[in-house]
PDB file of N, CA and C in Angstrom:
ATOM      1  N   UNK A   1      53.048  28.876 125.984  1.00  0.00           N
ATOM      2  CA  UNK A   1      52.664  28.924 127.377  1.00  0.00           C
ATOM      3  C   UNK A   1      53.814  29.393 128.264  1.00  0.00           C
ATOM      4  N   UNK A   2      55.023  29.085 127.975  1.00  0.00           N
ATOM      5  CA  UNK A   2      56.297  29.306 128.817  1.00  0.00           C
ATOM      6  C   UNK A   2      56.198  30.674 129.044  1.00  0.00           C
ATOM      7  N   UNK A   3      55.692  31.541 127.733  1.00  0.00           N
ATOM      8  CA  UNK A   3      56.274  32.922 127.338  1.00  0.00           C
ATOM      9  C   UNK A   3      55.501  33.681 128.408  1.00  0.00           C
ATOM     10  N   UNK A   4      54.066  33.462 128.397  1.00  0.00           N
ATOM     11  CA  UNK A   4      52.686  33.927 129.458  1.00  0.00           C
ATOM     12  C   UNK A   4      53.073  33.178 130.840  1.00  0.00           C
ATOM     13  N   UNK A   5      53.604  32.114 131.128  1.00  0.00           N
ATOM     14  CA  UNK A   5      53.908  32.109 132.604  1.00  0.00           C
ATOM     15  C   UNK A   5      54.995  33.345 132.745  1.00  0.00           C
ATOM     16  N   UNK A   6      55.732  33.294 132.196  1.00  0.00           N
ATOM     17  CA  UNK A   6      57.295  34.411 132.019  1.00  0.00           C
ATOM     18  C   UNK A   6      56.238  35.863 132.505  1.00  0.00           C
ATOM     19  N   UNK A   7      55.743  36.364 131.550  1.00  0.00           N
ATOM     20  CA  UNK A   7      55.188  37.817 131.973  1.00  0.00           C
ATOM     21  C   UNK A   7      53.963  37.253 132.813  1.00  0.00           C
ATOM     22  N   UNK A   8      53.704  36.705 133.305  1.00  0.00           N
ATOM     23  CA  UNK A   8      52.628  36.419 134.594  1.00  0.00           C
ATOM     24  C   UNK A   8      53.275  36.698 136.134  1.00  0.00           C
ATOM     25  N   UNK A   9      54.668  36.013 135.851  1.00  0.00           N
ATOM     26  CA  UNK A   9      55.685  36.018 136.818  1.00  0.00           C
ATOM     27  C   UNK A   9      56.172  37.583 136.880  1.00  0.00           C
ATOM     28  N   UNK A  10      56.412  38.248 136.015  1.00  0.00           N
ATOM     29  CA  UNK A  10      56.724  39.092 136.132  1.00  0.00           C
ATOM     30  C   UNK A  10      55.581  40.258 136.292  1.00  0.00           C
ATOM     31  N   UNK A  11      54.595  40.259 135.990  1.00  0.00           N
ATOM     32  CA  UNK A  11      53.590  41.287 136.268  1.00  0.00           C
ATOM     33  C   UNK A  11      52.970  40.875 137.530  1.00  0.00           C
ATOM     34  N   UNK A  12      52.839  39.870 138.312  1.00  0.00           N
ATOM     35  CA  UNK A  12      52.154  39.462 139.649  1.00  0.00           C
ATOM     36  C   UNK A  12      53.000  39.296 140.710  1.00  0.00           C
ATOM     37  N   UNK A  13      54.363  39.063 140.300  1.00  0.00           N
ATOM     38  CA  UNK A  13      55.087  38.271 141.264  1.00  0.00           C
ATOM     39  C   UNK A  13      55.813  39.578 141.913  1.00  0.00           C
ATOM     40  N   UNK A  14      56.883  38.859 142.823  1.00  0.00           N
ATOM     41  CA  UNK A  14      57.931  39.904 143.421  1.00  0.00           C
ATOM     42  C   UNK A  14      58.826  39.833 142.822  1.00  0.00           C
ATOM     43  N   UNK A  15      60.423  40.587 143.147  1.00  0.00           N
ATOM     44  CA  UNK A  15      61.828  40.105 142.449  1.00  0.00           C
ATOM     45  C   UNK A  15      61.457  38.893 142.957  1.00  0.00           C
ATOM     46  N   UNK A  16      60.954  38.330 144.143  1.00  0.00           N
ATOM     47  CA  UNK A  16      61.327  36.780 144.151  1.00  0.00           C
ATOM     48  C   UNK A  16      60.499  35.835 143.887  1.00  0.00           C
ATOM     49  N   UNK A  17      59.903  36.054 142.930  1.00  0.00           N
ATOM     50  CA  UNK A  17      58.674  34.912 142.254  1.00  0.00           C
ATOM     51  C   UNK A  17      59.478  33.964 141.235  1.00  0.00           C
ATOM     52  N   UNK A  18      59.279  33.071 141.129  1.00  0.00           N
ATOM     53  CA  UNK A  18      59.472  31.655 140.272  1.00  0.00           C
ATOM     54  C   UNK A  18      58.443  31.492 139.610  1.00  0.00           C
ATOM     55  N   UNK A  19      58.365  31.529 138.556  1.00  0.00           N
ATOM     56  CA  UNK A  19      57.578  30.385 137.921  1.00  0.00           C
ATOM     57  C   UNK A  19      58.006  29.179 137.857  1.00  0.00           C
ATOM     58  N   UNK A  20      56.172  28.678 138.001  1.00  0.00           N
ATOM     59  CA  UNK A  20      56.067  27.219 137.994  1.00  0.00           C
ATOM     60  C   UNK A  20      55.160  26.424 137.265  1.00  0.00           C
ATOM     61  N   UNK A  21      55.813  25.175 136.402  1.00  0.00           N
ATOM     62  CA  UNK A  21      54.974  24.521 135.587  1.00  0.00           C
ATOM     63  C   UNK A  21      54.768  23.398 135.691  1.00  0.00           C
ATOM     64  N   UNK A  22      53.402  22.987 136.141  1.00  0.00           N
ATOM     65  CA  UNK A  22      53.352  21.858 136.657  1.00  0.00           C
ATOM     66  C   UNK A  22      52.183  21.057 135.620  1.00  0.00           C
ATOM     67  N   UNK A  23      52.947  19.789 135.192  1.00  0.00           N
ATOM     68  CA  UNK A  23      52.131  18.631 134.212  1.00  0.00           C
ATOM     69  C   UNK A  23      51.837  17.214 134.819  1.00  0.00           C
ATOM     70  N   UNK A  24      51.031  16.683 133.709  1.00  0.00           N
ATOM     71  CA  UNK A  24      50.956  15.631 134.647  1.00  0.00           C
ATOM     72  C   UNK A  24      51.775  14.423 133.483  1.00  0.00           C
ATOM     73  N   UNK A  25      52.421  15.397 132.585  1.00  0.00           N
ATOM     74  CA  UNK A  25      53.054  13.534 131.622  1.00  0.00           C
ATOM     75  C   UNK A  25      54.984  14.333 132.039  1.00  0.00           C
ATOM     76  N   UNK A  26      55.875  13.464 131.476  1.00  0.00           N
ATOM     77  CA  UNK A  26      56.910  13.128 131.734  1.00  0.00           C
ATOM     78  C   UNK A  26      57.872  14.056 130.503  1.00  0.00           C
ATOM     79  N   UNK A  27      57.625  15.267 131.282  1.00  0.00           N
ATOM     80  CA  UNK A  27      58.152  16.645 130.099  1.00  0.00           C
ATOM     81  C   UNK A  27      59.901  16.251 129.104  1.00  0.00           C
ATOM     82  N   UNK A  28      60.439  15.996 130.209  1.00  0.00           N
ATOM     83  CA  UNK A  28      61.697  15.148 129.182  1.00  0.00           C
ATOM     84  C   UNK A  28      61.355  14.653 128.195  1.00  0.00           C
ATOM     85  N   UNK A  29      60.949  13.710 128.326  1.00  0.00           N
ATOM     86  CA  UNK A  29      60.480  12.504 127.172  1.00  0.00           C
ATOM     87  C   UNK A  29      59.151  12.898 126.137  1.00  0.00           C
ATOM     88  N   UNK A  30      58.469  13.455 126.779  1.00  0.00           N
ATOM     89  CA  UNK A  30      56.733  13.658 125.609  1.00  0.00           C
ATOM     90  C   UNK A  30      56.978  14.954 125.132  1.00  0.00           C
ATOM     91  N   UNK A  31      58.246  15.987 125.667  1.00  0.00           N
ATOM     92  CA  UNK A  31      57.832  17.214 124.910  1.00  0.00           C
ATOM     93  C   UNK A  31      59.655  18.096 125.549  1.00  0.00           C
ATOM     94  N   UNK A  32      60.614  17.221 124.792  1.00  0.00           N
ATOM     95  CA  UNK A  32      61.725  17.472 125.108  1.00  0.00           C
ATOM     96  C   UNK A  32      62.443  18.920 125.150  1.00  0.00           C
ATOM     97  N   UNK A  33      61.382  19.607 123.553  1.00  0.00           N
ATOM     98  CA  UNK A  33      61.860  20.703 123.445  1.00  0.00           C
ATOM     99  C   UNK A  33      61.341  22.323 124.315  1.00  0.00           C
ATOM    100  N   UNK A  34      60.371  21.540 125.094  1.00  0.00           N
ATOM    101  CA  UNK A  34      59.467  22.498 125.903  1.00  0.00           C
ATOM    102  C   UNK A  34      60.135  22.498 127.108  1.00  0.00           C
ATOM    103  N   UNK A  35      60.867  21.378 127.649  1.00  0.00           N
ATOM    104  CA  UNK A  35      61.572  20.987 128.558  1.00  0.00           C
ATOM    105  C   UNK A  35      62.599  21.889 129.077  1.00  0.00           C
ATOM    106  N   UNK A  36      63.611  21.631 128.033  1.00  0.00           N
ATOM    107  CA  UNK A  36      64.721  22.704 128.240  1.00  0.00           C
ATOM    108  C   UNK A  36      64.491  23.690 127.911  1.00  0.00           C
ATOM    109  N   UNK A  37      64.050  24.343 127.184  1.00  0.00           N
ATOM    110  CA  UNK A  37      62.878  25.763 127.274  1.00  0.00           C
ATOM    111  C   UNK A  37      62.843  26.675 128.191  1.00  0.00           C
ATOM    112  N   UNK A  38      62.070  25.970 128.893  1.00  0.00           N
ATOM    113  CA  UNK A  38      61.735  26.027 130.632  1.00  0.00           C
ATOM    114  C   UNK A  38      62.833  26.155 130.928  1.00  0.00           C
ATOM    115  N   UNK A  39      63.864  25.023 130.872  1.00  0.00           N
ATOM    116  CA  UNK A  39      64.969  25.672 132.131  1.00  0.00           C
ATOM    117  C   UNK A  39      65.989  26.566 131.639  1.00  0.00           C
ATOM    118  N   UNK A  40      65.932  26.698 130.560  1.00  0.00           N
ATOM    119  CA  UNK A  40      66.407  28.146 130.221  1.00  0.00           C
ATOM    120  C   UNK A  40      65.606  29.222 130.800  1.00  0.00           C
ATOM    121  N   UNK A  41      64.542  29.379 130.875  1.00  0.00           N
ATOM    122  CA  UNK A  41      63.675  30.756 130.811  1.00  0.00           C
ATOM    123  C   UNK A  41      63.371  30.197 132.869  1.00  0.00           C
ATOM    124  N   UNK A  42      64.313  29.355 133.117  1.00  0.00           N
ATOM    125  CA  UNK A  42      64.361  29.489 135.020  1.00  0.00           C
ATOM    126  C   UNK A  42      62.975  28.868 135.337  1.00  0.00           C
ATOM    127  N   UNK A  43      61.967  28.273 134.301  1.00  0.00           N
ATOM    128  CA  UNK A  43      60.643  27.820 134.789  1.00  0.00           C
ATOM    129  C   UNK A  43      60.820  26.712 135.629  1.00  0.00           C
ATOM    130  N   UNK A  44      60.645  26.334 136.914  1.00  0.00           N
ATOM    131  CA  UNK A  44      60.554  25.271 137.506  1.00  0.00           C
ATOM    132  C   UNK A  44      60.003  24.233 137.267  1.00  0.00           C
ATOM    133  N   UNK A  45      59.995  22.854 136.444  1.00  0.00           N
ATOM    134  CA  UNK A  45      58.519  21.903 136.317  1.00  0.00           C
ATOM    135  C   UNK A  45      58.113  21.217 137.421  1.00  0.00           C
ATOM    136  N   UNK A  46      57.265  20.778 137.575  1.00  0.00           N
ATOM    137  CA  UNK A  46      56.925  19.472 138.453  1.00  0.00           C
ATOM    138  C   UNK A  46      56.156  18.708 137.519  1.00  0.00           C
ATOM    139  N   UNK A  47      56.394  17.780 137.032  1.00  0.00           N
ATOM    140  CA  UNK A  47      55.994  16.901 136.243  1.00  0.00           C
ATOM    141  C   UNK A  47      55.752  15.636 136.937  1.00  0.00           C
ATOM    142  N   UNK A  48      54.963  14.286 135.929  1.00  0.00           N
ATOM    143  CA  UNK A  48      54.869  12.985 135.816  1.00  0.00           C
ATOM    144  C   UNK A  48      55.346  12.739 136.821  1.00  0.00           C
ATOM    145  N   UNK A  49      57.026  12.512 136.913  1.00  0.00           N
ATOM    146  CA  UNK A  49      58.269  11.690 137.762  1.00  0.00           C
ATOM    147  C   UNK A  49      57.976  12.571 139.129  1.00  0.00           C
ATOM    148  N   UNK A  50      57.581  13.777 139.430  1.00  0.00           N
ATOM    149  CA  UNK A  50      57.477  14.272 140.024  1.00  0.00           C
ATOM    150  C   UNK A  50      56.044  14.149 141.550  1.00  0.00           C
ATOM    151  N   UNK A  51      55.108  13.130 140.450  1.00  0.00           N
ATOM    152  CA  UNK A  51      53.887  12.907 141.474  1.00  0.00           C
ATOM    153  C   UNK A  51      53.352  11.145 142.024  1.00  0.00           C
ATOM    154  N   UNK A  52      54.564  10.897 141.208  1.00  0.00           N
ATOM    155  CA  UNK A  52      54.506   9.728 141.464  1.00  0.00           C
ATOM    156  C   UNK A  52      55.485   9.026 142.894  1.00  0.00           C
ATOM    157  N   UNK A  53      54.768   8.176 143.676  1.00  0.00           N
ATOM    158  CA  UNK A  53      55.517   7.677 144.986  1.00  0.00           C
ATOM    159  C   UNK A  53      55.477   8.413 145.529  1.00  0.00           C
ATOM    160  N   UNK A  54      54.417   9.479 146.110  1.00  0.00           N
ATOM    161  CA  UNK A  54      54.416  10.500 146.838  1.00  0.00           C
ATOM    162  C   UNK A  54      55.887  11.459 146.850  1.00  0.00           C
ATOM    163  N   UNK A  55      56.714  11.637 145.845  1.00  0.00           N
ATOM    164  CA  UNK A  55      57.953  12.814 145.503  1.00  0.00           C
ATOM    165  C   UNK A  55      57.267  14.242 145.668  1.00  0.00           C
ATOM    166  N   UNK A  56      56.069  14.481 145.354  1.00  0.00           N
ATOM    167  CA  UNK A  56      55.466  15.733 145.031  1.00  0.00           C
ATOM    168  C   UNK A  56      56.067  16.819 146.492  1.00  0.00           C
ATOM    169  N   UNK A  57      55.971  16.334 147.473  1.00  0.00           N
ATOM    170  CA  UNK A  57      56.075  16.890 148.615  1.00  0.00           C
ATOM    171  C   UNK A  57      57.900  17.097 148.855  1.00  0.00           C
ATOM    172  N   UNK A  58      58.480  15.985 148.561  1.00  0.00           N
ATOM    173  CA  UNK A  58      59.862  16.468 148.027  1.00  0.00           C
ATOM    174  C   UNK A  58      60.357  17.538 147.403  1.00  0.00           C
ATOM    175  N   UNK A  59      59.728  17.396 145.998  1.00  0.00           N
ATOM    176  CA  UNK A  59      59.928  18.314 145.454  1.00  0.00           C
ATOM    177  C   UNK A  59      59.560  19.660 145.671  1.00  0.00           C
ATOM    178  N   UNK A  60      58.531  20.074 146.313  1.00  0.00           N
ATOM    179  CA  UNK A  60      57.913  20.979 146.556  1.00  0.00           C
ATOM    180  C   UNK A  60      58.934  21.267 148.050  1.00  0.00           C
ATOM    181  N   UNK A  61      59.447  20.663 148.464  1.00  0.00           N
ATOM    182  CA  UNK A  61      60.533  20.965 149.443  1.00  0.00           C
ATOM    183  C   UNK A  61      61.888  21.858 149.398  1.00  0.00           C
ATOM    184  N   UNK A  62      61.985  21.158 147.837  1.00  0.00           N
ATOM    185  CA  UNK A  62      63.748  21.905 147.122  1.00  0.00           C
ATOM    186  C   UNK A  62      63.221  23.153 146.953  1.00  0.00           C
ATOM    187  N   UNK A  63      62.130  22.960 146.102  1.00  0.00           N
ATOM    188  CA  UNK A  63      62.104  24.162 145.524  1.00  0.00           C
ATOM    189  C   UNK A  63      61.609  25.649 146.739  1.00  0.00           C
ATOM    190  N   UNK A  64      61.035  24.992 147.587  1.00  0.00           N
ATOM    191  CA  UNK A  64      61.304  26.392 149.015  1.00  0.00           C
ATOM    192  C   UNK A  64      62.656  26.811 149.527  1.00  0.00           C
ATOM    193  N   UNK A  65      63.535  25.219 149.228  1.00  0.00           N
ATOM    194  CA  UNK A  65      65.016  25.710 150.089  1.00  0.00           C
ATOM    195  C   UNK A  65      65.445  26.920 148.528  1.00  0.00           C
ATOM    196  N   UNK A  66      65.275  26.493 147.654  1.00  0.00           N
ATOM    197  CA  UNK A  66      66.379  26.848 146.483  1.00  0.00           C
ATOM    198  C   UNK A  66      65.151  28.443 146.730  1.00  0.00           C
ATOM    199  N   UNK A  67      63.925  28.955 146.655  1.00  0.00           N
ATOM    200  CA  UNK A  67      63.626  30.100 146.943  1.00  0.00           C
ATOM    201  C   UNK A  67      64.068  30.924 148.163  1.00  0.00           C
ATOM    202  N   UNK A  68      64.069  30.188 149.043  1.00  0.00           N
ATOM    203  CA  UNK A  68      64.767  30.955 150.047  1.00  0.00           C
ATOM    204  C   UNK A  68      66.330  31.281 149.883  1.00  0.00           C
ATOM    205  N   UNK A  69      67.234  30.816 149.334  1.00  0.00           N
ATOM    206  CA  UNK A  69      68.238  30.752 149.103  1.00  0.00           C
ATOM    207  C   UNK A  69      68.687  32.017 148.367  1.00  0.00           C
ATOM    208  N   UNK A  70      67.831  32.014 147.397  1.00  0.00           N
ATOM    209  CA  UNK A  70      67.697  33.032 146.561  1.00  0.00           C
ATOM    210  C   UNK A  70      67.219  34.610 147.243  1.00  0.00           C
ATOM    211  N   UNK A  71      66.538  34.488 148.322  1.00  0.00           N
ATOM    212  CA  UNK A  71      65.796  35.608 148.734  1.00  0.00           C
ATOM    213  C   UNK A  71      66.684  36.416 149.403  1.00  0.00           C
TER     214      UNK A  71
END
């Protein structure tokens, strides 16, 4: 799946598209090696830890500063 977000990003997106992978279990821990994967190949997750205690909106915060940053 990493590989098809990768050329999704790259056939739809701009130079400044991110991919993003968003789960709902706790990617560290249930699927470690998919994990760092991802952040090698620059995939952003939002996972588990991520939707819990209302963080989602946090997170979804960084990741506009860290795109703009980039732009």
């Amino acid at each position: 799946m990493l590989n098809e977000i990768e050329v999704m990003t790259e056939r739809f997106g701009t130079r400044y598209a991110t991919p993003v992978l968003a789960t709902v279990c706790d990617m560290k821990k249930e699927a470690a090696s998919a994990y760092y994967r991802a952040e090698q190949m620059g995939v952003e997750l939002i996972d588990l830890n991520d939707l819990e205690k209302d963080k989602l909106m946090a997170r979804l915060c960084t990741l506009r500063k860290k795109w703009d940053r980039d732009a």
